[in-house]
PDB file of N, CA and C in Angstrom:
ATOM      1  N   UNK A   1     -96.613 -73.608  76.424  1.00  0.00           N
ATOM      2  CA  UNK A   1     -97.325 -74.699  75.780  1.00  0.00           C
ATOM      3  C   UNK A   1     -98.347 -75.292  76.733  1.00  0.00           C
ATOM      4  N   UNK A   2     -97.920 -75.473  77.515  1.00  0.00           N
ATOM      5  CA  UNK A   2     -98.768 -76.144  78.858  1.00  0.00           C
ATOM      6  C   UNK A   2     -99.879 -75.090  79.151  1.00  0.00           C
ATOM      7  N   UNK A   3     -99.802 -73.631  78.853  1.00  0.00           N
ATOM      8  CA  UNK A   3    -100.774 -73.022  79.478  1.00  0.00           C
ATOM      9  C   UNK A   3    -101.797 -73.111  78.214  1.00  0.00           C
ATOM     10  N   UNK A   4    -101.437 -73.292  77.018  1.00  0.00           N
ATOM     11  CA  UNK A   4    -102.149 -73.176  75.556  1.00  0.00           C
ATOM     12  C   UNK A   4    -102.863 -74.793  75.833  1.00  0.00           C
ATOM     13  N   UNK A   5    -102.414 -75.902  76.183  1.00  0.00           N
ATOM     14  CA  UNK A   5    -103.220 -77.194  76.359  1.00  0.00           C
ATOM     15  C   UNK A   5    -104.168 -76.866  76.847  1.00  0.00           C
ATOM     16  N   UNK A   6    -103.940 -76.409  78.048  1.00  0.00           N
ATOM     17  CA  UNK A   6    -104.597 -76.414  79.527  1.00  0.00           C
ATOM     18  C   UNK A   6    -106.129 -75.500  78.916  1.00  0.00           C
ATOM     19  N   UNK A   7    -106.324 -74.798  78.438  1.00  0.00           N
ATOM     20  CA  UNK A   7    -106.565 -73.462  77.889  1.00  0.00           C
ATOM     21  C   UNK A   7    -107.960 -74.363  76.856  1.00  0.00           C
ATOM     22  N   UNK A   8    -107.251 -74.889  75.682  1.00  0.00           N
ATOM     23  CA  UNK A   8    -107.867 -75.830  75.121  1.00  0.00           C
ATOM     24  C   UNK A   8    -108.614 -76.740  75.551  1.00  0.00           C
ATOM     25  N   UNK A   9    -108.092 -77.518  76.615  1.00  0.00           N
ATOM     26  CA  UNK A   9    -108.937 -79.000  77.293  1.00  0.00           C
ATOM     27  C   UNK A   9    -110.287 -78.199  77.707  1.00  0.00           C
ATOM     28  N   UNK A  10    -110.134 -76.980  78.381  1.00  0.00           N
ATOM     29  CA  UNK A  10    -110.923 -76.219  78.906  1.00  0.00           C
ATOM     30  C   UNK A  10    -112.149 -76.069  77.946  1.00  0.00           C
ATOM     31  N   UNK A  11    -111.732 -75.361  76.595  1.00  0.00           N
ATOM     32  CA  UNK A  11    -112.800 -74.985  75.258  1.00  0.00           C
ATOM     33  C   UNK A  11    -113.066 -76.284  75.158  1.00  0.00           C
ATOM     34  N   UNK A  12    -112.780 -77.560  75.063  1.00  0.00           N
ATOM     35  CA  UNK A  12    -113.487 -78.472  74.759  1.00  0.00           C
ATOM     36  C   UNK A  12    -114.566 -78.979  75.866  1.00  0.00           C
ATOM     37  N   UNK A  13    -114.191 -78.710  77.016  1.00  0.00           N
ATOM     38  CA  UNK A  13    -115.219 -78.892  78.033  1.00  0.00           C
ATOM     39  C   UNK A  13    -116.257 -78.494  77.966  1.00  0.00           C
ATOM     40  N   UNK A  14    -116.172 -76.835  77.352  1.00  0.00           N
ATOM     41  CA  UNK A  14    -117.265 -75.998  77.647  1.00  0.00           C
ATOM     42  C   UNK A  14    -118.283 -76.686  76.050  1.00  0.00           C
ATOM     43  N   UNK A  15    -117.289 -77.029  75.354  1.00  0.00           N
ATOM     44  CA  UNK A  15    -117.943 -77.140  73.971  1.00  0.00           C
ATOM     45  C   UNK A  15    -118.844 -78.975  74.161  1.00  0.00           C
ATOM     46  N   UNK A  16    -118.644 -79.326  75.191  1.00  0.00           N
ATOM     47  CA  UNK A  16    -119.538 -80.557  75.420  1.00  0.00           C
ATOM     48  C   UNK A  16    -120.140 -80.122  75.830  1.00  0.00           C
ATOM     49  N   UNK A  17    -120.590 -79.433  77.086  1.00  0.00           N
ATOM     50  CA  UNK A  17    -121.530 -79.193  77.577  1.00  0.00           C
ATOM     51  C   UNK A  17    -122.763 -77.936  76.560  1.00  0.00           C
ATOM     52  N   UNK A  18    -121.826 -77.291  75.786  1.00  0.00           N
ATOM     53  CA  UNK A  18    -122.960 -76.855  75.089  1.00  0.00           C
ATOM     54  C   UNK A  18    -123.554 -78.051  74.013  1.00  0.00           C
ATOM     55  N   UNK A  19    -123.012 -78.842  73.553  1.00  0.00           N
ATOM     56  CA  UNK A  19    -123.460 -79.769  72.799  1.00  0.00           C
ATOM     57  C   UNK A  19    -124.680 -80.904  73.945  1.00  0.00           C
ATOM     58  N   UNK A  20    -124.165 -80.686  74.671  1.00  0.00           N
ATOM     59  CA  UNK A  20    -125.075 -82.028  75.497  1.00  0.00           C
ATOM     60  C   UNK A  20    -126.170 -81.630  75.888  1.00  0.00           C
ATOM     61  N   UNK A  21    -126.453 -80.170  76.075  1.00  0.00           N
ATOM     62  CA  UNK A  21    -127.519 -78.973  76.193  1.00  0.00           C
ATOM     63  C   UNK A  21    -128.308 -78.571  74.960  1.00  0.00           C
ATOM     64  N   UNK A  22    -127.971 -78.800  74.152  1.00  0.00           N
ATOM     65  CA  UNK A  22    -128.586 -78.146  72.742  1.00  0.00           C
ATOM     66  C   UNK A  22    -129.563 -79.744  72.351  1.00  0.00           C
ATOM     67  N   UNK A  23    -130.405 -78.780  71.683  1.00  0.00           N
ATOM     68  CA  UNK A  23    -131.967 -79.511  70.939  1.00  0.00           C
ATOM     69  C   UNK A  23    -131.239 -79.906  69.605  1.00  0.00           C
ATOM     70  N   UNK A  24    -130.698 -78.948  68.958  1.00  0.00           N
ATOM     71  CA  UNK A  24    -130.379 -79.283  67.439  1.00  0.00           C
ATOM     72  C   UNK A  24    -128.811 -78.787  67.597  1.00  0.00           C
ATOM     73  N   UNK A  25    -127.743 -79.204  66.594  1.00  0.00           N
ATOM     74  CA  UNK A  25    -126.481 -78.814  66.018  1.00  0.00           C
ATOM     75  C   UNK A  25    -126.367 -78.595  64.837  1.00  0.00           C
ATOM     76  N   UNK A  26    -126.179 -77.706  64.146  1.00  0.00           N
ATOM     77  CA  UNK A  26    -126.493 -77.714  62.928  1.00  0.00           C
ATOM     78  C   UNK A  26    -124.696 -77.007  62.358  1.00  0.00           C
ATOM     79  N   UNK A  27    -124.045 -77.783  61.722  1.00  0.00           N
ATOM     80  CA  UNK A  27    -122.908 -77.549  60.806  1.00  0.00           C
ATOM     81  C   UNK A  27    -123.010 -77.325  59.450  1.00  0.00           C
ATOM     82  N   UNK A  28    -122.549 -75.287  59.419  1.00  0.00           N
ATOM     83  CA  UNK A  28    -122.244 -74.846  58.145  1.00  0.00           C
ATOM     84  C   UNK A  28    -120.824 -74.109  58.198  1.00  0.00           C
ATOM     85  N   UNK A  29    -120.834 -74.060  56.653  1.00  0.00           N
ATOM     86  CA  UNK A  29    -119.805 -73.297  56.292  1.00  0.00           C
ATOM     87  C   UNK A  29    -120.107 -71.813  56.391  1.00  0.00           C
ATOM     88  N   UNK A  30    -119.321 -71.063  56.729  1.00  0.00           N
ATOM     89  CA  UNK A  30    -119.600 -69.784  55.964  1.00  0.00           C
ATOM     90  C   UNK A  30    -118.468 -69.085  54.898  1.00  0.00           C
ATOM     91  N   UNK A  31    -117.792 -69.735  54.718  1.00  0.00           N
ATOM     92  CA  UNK A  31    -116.909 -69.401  53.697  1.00  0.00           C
ATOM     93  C   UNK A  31    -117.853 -68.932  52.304  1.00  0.00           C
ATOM     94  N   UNK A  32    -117.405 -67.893  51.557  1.00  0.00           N
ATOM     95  CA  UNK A  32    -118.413 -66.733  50.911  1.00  0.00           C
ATOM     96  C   UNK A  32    -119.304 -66.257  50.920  1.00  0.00           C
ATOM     97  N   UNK A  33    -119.471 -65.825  52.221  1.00  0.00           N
ATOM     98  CA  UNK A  33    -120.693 -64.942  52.897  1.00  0.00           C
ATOM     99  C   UNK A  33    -119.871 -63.572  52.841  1.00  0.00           C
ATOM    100  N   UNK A  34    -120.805 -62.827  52.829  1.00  0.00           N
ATOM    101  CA  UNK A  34    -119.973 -61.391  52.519  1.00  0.00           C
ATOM    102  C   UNK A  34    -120.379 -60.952  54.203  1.00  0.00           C
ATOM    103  N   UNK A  35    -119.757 -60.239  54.473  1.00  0.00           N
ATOM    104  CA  UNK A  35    -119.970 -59.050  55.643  1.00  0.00           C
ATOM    105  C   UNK A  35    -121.444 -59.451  55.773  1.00  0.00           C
ATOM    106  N   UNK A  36    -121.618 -58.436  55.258  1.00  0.00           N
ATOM    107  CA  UNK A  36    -123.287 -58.282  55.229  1.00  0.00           C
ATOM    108  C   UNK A  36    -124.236 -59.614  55.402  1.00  0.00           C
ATOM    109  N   UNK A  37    -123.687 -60.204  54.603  1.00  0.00           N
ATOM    110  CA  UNK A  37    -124.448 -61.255  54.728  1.00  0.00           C
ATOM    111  C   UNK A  37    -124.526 -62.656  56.161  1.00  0.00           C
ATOM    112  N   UNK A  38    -123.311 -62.198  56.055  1.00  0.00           N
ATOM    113  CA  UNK A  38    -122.846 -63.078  57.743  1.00  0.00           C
ATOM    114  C   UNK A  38    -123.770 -62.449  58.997  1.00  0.00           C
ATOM    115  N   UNK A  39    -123.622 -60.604  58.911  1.00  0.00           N
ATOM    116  CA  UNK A  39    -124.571 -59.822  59.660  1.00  0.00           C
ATOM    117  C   UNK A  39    -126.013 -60.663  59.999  1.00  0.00           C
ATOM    118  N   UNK A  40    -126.263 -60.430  58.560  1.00  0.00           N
ATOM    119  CA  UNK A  40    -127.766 -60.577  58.466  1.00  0.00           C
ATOM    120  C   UNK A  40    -128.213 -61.650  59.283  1.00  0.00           C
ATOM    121  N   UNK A  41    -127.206 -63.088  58.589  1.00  0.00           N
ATOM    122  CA  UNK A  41    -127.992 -64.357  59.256  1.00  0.00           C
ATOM    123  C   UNK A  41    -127.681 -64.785  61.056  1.00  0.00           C
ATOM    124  N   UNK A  42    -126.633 -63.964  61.374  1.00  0.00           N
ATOM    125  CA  UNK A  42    -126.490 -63.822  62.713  1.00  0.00           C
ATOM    126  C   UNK A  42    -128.135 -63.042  63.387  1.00  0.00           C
ATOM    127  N   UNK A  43    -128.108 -62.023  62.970  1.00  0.00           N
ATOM    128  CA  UNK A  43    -129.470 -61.066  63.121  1.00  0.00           C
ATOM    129  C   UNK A  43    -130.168 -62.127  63.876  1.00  0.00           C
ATOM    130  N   UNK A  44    -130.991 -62.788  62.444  1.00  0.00           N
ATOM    131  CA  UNK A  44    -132.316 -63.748  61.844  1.00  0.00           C
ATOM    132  C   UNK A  44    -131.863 -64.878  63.338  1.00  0.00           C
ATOM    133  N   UNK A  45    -130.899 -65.369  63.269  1.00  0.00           N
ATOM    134  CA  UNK A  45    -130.693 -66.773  64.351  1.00  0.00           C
ATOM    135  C   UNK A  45    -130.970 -66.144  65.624  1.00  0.00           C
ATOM    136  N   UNK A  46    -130.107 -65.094  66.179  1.00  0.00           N
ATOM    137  CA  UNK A  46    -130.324 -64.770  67.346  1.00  0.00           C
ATOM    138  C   UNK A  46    -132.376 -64.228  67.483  1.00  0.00           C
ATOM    139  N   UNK A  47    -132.887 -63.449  66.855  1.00  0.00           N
ATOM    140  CA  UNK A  47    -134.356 -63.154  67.015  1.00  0.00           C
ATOM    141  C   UNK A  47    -134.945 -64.513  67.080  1.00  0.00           C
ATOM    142  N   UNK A  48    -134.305 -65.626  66.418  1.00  0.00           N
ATOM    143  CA  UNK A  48    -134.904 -66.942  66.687  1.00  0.00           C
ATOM    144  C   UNK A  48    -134.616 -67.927  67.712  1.00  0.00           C
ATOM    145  N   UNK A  49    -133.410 -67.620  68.368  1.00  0.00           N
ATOM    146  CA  UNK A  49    -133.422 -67.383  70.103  1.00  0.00           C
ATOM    147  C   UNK A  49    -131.805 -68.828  69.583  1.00  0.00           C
ATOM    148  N   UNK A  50    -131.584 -68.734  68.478  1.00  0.00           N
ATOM    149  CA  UNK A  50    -129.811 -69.631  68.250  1.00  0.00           C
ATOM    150  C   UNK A  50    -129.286 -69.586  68.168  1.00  0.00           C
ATOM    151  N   UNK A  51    -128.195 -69.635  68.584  1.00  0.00           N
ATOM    152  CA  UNK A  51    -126.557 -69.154  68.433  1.00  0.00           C
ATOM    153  C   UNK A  51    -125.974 -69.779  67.409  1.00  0.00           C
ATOM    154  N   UNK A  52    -125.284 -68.550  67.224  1.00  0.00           N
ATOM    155  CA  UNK A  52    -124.101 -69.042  66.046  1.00  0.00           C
ATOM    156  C   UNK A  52    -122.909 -68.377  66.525  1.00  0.00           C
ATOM    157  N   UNK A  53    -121.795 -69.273  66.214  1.00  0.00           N
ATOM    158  CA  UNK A  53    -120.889 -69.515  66.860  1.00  0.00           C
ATOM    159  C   UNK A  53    -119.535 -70.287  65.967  1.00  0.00           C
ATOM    160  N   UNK A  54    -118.490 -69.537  66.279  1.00  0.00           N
ATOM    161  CA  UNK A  54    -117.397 -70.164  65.040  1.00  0.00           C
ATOM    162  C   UNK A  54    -116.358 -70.499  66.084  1.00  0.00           C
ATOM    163  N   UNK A  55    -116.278 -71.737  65.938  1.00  0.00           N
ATOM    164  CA  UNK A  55    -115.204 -72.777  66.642  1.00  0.00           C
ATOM    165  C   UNK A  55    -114.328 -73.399  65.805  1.00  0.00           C
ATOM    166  N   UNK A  56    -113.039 -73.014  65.969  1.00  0.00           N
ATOM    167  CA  UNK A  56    -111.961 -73.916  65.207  1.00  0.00           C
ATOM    168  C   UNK A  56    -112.339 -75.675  64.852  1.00  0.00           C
ATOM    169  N   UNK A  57    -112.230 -75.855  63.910  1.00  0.00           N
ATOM    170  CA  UNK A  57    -112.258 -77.334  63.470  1.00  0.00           C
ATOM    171  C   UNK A  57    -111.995 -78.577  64.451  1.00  0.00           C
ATOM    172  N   UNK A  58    -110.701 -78.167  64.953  1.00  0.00           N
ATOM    173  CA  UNK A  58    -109.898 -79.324  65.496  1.00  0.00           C
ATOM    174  C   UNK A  58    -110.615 -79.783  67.048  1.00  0.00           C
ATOM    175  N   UNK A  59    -111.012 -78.342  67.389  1.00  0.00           N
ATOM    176  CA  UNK A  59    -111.115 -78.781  68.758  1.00  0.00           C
ATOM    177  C   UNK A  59    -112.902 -78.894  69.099  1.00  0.00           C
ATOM    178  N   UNK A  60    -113.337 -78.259  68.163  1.00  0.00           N
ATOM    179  CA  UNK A  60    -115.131 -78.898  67.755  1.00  0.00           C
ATOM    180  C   UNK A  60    -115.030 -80.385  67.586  1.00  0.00           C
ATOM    181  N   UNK A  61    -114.278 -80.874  66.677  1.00  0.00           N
ATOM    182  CA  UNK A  61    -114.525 -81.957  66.491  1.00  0.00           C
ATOM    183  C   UNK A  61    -114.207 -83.055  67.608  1.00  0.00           C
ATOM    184  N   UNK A  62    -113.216 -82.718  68.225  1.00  0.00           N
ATOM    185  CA  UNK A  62    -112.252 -83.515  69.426  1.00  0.00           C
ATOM    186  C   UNK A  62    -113.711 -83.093  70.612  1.00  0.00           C
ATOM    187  N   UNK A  63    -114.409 -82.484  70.659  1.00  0.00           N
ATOM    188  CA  UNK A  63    -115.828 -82.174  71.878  1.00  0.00           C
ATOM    189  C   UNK A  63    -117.249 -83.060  70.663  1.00  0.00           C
ATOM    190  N   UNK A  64    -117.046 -83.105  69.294  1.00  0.00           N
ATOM    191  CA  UNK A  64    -118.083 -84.205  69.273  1.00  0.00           C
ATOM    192  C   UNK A  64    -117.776 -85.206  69.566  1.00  0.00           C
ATOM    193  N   UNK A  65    -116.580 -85.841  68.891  1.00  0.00           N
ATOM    194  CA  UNK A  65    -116.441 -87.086  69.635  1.00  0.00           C
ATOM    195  C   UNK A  65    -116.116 -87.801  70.762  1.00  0.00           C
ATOM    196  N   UNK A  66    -115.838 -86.506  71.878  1.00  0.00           N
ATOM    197  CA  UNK A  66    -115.981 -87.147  72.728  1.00  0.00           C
ATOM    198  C   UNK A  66    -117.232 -87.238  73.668  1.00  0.00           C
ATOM    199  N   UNK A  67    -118.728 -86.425  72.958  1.00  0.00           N
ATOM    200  CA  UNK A  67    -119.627 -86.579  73.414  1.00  0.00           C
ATOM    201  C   UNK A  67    -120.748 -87.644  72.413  1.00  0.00           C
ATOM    202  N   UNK A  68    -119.550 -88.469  71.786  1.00  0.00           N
ATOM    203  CA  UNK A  68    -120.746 -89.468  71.291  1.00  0.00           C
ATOM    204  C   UNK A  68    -121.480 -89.028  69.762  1.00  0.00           C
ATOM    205  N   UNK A  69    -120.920 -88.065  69.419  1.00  0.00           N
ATOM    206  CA  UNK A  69    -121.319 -87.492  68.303  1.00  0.00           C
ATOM    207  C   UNK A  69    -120.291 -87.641  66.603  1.00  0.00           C
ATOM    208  N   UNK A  70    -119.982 -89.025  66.607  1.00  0.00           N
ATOM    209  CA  UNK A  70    -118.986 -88.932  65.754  1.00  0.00           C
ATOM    210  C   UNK A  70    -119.450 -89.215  64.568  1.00  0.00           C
ATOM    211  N   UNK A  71    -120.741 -89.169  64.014  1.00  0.00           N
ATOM    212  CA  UNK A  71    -121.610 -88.650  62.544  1.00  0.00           C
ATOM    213  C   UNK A  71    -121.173 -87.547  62.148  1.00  0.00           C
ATOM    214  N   UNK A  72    -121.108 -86.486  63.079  1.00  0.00           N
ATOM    215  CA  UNK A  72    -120.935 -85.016  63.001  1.00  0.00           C
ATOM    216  C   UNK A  72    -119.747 -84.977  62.713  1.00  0.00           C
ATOM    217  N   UNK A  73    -118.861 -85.496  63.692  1.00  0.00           N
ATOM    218  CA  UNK A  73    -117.249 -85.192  64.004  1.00  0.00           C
ATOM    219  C   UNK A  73    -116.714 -84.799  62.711  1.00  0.00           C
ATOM    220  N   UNK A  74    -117.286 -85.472  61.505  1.00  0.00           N
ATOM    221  CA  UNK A  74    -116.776 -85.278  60.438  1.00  0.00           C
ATOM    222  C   UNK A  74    -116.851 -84.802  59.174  1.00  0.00           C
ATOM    223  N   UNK A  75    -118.186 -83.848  59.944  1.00  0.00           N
ATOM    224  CA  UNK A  75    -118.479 -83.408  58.138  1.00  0.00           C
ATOM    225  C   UNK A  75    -118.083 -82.282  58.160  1.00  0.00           C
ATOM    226  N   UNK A  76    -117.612 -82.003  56.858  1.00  0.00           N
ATOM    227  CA  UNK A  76    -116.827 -80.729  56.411  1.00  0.00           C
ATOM    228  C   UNK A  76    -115.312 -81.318  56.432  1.00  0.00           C
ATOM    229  N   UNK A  77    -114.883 -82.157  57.397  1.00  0.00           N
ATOM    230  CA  UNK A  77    -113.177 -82.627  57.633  1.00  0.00           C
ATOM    231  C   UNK A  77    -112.535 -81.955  56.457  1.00  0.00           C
ATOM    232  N   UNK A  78    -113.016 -82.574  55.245  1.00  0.00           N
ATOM    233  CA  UNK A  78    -112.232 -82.364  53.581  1.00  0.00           C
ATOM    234  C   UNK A  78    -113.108 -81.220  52.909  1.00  0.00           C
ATOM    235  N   UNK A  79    -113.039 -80.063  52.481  1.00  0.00           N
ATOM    236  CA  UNK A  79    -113.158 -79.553  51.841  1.00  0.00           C
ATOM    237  C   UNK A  79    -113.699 -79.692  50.182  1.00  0.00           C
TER     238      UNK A  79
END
């Protein structure tokens, strides 16, 4: 358990500092994107020089708010 915290505190570290570094954040879903289609828009972002990137809920949100970002922290929460 302790090594799974430890492990975590860590992803949230790294996940501030990419937040405190970034120009824009932009939160989507991709729930019914097909294969292909997930492909594609990965493609299109990276040639446009942006990452996309799928981070568990809990611990995205626990790195916005603790960088001051708690507008964000919460959209999507509810389904």
């Amino acid at each position: 358990m302790e090594l799974k915290r430890r492990t975590e505190n860590e992803l949230i570290e790294e996940l501030k500092g990419i937040i405190a570094a970034a120009r824009t954040i932009m939160l989507v879903s991709y729930r019914g994107l097909t294969i292909e289609q997930d492909t594609r828009l990965r493609r299109l972002l990276r040639e446009h020089g942006c990452k996309y990137q799928i981070y568990k809920h809990t611990l995205l949100e626990r790195a916005l708010i603790e960088s001051g970002h708690t507008n964000l922290a919460y959209y999507g929460a509810k389904d």
